[in-house]
C-alpha atoms as a PDB file:
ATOM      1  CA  UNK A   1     -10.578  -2.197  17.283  1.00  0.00           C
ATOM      2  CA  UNK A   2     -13.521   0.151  16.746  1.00  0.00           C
ATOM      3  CA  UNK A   3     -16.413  -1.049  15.272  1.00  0.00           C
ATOM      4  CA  UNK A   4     -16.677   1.451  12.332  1.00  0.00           C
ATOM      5  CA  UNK A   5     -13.165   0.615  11.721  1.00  0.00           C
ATOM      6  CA  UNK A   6     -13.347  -3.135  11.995  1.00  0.00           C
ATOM      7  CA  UNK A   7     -16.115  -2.972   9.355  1.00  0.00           C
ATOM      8  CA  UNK A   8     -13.737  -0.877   6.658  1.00  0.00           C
ATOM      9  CA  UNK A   9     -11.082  -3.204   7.170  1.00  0.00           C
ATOM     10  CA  UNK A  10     -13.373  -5.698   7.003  1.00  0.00           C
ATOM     11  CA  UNK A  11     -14.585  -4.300   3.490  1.00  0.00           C
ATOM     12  CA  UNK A  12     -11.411  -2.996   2.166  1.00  0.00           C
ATOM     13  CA  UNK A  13     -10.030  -6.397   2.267  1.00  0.00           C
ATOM     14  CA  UNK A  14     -13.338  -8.535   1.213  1.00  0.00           C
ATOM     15  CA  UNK A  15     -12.852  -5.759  -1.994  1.00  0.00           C
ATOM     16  CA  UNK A  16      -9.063  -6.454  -2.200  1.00  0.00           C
ATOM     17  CA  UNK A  17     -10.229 -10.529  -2.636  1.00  0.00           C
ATOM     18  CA  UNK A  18     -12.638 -10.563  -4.791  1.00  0.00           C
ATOM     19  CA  UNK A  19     -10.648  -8.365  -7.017  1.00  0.00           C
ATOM     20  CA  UNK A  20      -7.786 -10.668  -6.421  1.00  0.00           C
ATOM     21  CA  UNK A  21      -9.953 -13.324  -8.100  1.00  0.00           C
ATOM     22  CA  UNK A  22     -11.301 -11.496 -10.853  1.00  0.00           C
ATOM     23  CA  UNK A  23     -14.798 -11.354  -9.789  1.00  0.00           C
ATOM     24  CA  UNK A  24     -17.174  -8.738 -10.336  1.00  0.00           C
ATOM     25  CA  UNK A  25     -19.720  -7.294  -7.744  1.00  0.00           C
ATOM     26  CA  UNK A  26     -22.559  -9.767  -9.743  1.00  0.00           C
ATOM     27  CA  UNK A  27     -20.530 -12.594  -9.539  1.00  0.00           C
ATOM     28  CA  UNK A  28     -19.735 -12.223  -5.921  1.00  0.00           C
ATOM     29  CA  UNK A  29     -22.920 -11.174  -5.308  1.00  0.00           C
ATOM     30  CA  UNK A  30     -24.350 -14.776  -6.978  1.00  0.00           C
ATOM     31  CA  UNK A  31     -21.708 -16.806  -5.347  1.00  0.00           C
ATOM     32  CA  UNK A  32     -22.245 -15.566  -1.642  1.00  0.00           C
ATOM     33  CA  UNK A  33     -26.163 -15.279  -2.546  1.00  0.00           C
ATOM     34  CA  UNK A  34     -25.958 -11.697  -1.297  1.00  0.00           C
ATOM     35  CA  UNK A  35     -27.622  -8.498  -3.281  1.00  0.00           C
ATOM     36  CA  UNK A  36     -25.184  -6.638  -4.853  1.00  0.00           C
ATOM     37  CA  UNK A  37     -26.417  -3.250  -3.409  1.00  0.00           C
ATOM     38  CA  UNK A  38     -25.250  -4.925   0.014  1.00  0.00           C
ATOM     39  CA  UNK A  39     -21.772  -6.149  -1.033  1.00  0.00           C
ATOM     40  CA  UNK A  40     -21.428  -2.487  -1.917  1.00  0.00           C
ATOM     41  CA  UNK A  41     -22.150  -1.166   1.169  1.00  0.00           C
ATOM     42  CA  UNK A  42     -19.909  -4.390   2.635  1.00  0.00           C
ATOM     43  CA  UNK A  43     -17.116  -3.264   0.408  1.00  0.00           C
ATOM     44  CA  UNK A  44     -17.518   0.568   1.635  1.00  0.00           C
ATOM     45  CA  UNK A  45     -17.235  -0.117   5.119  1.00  0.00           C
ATOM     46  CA  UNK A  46     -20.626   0.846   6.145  1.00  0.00           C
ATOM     47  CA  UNK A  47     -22.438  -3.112   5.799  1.00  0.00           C
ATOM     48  CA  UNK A  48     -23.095  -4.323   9.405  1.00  0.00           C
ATOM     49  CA  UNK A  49     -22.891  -8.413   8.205  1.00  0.00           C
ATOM     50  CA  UNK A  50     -24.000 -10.384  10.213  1.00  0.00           C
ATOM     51  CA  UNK A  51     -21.952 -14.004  11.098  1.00  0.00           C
ATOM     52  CA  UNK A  52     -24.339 -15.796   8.682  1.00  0.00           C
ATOM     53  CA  UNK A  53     -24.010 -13.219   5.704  1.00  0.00           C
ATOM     54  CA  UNK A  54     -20.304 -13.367   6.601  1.00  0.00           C
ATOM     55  CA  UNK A  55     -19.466 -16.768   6.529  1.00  0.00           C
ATOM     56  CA  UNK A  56     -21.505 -16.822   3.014  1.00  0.00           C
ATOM     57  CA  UNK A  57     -18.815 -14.153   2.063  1.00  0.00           C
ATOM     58  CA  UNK A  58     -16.163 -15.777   3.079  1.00  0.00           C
ATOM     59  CA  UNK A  59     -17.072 -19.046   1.067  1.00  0.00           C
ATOM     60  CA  UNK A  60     -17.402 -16.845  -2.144  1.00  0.00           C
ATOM     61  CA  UNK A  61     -14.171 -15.564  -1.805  1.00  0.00           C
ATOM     62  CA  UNK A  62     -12.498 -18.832  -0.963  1.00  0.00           C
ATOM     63  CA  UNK A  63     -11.080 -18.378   2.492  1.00  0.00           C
ATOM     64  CA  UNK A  64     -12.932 -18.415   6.323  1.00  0.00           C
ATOM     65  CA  UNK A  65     -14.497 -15.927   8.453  1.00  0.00           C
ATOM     66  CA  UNK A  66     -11.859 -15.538  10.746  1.00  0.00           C
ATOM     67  CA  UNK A  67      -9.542 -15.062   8.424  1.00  0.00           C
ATOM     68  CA  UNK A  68     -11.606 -12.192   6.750  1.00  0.00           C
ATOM     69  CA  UNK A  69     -11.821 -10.734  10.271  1.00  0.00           C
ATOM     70  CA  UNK A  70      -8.065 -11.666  11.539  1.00  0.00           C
ATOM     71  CA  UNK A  71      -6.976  -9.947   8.324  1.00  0.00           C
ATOM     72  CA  UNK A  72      -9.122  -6.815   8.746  1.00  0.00           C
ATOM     73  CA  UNK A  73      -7.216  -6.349  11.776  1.00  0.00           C
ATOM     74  CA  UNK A  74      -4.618  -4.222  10.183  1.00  0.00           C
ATOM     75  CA  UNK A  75      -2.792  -2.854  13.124  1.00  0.00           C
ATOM     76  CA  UNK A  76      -2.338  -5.915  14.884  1.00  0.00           C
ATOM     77  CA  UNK A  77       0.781  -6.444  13.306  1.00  0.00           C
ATOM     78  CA  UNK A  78       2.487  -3.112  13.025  1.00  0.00           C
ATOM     79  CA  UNK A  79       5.876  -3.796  13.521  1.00  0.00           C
ATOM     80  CA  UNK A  80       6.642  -2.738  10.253  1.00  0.00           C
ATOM     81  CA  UNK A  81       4.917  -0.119   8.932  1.00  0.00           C
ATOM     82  CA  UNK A  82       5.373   0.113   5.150  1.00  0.00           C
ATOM     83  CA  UNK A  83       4.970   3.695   2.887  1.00  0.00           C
ATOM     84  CA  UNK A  84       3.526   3.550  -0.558  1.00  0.00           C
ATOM     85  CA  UNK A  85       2.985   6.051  -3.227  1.00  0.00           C
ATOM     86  CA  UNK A  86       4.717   7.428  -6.158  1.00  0.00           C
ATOM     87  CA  UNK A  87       7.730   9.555  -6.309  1.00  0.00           C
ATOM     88  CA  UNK A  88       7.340  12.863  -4.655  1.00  0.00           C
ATOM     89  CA  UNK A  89       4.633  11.211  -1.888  1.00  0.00           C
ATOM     90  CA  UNK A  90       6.402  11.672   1.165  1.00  0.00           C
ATOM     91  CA  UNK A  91       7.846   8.770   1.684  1.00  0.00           C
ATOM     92  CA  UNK A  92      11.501   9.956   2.552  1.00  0.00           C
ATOM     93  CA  UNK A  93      10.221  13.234   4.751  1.00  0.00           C
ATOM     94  CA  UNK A  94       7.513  12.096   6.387  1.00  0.00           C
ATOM     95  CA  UNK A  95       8.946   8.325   7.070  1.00  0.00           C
ATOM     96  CA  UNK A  96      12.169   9.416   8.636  1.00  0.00           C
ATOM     97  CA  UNK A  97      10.033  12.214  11.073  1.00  0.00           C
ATOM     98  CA  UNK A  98       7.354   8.942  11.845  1.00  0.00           C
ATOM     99  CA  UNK A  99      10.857   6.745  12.447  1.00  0.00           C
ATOM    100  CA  UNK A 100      12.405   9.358  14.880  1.00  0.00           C
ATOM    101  CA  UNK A 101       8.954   9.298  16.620  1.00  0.00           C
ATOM    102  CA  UNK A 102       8.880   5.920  17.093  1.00  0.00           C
ATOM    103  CA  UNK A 103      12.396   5.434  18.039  1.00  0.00           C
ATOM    104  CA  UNK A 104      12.507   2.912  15.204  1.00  0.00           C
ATOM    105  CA  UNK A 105      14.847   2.243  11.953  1.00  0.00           C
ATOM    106  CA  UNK A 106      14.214   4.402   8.863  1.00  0.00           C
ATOM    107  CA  UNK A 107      14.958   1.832   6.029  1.00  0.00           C
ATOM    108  CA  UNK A 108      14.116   2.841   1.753  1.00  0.00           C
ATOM    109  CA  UNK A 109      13.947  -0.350   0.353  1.00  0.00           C
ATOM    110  CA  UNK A 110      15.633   1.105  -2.495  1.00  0.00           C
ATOM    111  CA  UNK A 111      18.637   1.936  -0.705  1.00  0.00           C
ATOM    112  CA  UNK A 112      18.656  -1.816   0.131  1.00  0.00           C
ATOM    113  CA  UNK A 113      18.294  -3.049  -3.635  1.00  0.00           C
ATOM    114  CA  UNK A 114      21.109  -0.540  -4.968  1.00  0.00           C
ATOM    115  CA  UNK A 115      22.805  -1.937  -1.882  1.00  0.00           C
ATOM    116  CA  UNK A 116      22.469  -5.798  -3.195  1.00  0.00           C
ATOM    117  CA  UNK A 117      22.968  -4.633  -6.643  1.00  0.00           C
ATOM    118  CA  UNK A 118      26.239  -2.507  -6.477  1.00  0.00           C
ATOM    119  CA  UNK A 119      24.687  -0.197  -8.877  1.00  0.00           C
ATOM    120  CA  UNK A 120      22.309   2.787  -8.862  1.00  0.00           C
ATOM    121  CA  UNK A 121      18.950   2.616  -9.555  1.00  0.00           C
ATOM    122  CA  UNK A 122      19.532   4.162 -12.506  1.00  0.00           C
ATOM    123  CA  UNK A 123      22.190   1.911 -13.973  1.00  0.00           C
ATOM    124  CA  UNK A 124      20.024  -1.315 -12.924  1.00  0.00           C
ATOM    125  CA  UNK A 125      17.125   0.039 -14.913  1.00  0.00           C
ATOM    126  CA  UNK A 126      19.274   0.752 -18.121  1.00  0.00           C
ATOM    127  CA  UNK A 127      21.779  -2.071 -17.587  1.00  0.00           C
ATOM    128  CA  UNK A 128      19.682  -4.970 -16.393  1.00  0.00           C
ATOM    129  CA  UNK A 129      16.195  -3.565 -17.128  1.00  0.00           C
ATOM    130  CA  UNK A 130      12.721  -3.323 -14.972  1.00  0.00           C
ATOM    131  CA  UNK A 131      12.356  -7.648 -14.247  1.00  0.00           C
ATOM    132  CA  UNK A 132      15.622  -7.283 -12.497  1.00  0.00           C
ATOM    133  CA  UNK A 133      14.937  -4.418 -10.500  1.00  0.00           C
ATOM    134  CA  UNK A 134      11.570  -5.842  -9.768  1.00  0.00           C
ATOM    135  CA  UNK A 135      13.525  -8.870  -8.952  1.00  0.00           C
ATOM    136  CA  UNK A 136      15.914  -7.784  -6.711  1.00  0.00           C
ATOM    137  CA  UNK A 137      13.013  -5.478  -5.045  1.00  0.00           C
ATOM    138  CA  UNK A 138      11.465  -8.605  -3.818  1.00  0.00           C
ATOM    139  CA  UNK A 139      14.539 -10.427  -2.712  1.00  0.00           C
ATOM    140  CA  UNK A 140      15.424  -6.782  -0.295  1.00  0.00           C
ATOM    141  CA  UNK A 141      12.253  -7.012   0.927  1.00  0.00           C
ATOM    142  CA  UNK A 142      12.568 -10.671   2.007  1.00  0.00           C
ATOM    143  CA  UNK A 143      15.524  -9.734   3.842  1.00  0.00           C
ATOM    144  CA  UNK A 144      13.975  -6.740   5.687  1.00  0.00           C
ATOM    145  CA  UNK A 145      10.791  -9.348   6.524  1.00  0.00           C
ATOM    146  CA  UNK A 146      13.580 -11.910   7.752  1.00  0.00           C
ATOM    147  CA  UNK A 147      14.698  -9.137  10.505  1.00  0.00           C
ATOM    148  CA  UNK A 148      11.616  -9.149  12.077  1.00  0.00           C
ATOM    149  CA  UNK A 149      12.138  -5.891  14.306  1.00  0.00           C
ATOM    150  CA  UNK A 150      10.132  -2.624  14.175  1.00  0.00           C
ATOM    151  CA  UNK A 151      11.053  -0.310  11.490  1.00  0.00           C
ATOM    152  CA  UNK A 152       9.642   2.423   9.097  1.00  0.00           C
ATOM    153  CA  UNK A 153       9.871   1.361   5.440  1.00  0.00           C
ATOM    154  CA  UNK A 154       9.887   3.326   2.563  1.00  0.00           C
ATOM    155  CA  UNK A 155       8.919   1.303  -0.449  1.00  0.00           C
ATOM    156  CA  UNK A 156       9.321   2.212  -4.584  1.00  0.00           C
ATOM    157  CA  UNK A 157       6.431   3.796  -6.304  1.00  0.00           C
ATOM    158  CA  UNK A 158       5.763   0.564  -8.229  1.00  0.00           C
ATOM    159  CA  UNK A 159       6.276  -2.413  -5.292  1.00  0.00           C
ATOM    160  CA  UNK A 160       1.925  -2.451  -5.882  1.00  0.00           C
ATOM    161  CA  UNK A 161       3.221  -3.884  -9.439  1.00  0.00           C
ATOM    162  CA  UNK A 162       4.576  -6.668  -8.593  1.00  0.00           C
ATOM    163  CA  UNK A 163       1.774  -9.533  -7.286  1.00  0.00           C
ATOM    164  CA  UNK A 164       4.120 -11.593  -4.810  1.00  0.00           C
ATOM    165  CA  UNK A 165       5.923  -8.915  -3.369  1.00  0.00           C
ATOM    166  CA  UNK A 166       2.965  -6.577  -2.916  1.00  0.00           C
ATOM    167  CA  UNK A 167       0.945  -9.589  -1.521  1.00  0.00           C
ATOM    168  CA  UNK A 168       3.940 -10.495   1.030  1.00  0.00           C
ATOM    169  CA  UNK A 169       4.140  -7.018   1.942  1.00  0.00           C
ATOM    170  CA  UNK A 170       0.485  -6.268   2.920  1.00  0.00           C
ATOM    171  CA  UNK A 171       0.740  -9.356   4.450  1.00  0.00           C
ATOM    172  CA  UNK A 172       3.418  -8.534   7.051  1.00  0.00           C
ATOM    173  CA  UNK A 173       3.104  -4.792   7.578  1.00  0.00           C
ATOM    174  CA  UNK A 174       0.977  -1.637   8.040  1.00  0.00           C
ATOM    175  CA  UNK A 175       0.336  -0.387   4.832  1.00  0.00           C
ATOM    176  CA  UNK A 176      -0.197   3.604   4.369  1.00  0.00           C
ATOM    177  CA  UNK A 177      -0.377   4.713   1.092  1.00  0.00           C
ATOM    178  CA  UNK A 178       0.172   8.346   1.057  1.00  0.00           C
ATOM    179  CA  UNK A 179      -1.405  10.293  -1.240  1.00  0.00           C
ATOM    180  CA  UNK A 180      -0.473  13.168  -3.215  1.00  0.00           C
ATOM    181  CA  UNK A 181      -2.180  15.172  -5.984  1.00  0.00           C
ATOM    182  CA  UNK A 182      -0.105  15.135  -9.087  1.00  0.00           C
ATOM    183  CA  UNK A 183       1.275  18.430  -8.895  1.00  0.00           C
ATOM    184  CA  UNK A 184       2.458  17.928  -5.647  1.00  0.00           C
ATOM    185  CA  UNK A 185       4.115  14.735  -6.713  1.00  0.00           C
ATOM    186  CA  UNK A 186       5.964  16.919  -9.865  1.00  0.00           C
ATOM    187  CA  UNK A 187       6.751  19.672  -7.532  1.00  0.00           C
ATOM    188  CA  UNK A 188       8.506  17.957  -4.476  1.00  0.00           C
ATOM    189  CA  UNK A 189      10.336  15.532  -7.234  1.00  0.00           C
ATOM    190  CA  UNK A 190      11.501  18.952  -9.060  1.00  0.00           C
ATOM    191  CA  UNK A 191      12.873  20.402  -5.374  1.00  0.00           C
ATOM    192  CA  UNK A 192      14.642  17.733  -4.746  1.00  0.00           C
ATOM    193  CA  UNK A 193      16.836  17.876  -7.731  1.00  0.00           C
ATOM    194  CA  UNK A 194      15.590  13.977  -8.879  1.00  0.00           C
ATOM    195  CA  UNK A 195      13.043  14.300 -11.904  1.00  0.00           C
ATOM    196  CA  UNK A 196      13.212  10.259 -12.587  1.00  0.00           C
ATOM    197  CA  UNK A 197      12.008   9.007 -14.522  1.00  0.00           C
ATOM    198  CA  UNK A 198      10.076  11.826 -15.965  1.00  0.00           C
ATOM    199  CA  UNK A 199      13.021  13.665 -17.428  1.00  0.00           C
ATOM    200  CA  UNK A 200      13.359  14.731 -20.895  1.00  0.00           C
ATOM    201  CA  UNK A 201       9.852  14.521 -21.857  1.00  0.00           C
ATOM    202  CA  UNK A 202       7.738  16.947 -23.292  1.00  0.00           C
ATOM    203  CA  UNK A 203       4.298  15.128 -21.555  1.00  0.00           C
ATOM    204  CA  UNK A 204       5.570  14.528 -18.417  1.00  0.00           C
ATOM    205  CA  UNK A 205       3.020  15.885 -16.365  1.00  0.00           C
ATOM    206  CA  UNK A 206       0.417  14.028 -18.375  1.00  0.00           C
ATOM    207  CA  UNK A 207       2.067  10.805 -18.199  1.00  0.00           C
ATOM    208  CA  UNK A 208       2.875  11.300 -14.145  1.00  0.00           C
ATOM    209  CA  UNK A 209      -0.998  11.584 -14.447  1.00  0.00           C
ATOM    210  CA  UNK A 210      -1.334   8.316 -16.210  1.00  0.00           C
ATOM    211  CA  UNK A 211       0.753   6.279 -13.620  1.00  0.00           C
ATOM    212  CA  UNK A 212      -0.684   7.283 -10.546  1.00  0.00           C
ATOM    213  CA  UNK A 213      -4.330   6.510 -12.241  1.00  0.00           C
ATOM    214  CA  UNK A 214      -2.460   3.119 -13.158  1.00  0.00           C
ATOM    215  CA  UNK A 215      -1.417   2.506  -9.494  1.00  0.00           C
ATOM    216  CA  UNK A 216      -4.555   3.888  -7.839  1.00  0.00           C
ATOM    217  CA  UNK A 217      -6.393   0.818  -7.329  1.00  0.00           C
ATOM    218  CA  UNK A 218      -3.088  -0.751  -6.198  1.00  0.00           C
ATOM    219  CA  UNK A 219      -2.621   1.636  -3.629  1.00  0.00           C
ATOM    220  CA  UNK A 220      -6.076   1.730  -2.325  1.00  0.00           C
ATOM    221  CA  UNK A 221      -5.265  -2.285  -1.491  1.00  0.00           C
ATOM    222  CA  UNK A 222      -3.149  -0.876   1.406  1.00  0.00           C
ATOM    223  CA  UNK A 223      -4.576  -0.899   5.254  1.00  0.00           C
ATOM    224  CA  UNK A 224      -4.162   3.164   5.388  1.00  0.00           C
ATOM    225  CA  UNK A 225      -4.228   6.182   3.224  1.00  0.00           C
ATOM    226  CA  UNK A 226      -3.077   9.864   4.105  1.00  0.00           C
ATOM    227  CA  UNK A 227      -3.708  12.605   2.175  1.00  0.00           C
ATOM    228  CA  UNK A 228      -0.022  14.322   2.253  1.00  0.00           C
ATOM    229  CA  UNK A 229      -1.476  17.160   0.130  1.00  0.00           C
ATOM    230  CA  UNK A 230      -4.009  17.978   2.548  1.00  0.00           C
ATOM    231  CA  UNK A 231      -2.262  17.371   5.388  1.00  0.00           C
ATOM    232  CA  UNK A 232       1.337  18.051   5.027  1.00  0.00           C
ATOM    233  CA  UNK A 233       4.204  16.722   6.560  1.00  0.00           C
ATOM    234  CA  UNK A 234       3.438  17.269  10.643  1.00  0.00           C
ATOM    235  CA  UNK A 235       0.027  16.402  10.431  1.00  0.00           C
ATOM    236  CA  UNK A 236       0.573  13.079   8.192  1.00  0.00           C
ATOM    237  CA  UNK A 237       3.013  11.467  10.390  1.00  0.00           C
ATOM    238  CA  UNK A 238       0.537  12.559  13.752  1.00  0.00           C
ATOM    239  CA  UNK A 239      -2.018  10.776  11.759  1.00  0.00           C
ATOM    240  CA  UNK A 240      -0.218   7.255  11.019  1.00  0.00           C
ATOM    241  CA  UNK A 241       0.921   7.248  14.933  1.00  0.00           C
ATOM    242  CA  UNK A 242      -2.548   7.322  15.216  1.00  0.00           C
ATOM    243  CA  UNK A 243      -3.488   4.036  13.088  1.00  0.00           C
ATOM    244  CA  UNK A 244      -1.054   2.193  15.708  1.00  0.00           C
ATOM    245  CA  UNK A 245      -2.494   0.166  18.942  1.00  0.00           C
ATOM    246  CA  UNK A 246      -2.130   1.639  21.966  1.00  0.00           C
END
């Protein structure tokens, strides 16, 4: 891995862990006996830390240097590669394109858990409620870890909610949040005919708003981001085969 990129893994997931333990920058900071101003630049991906500074890290954040370093890594396991982001990211679109490129499977995890269910999506939320779904979420993604072959994953907008699933998950695949801004989001949701769960309410827009500043620091926990606004659908998927090894 290149060097600038080792060190934003590297940060991005010394970030994820101290958040992950409640800890502020200070606290950290006081633990590792490190300046805050340098777990800042740490955290940012510019810090060059050295093995001593790291190991002192590592200690504050409970785990081991190589494990800080193994799991900054995050395309050495990329036999699943996993798509975040709310409804109207991408995830559909630009997954299946990325699948066919790969010559791998195209799986949306919520395919899988209406699938399990017998129901729609819809009727598990207003039958059985949000635990269940959330429940049955995890269990579908079990079963797509237990295959253990390469595939494209589309994942619901809210998997970041739910600790132990979103924790397995980073765990075991490429994560690439793809972002959106909000009107992009409303607009590709409204073309495709699906305006769940927004529909029927007079501040949609503003509450769309409210969820994806909700989720944001969720989704910045994953390994990659692409800017699907920006970028649009060719150039995303170009840029995710380029995250891969090789």
């Amino acid at each position: 891995m290149e060097p600038d990129r080792l060190l934003e893994d590297l940060g991005r997931r010394a970030r994820e862990r101290r958040l992950g333990r409640g800890l502020t920058l200070k606290q950290l900071a006081a633990r590792a006996g490190l300046s805050p101003r340098f777990l800042v630049q740490v955290e940012g991906g510019v810090g060059n830390i050295s093995v001593r500074n790291l190991a002192a890290l590592a200690r504050a954040l409970g785990t081991s240097p190589a494990a800080l370093l193994e799991a900054a890594d995050a395309t050495s396991g990329t036999k699943l590669i996993a798509l975040l982001g709310l409804r109207g990211a991408g995830k559909t679109t630009i997954g299946r394109r990325l699948a066919r490129k790969l010559r791998r499977p195209f799986v949306e995890l919520d395919q899988r858990v209406e699938e399990a269910a017998g129901l729609s999506l819809g009727e598990i939320f207003s039958v059985h409620g949000e635990d269940y779904y959330r429940r049955l979420e995890g269990e579908a993604l079990d079963r797509v870890l237990a295959e253990d072959r390469p595939l494209v994953l589309a994942t619901g907008g809210g998997i970041v909610t739910s600790p132990g699933t979103w924790s397995r998950l980073r765990e075991a695949a490429l994560t690439v949040w793809l972002r959106a801004e909000p009107q992009d989001h409303w607009n590709r949701v409204r073309e495709q005919g699906d305006r769940r769960p927004i529909a029927d309410r007079p501040q949609a827009m503003a509450e769309l708003r409210r969820r994806l500043a909700a989720r944001q620091p969720f989704y910045a926990q994953a390994a990659r981001s692409v800017d699907t606004s920006r970028l649009g659908v060719d150039r995303a998927v170009r840029t995710i085969e380029g995250f891969l090894p090789g």
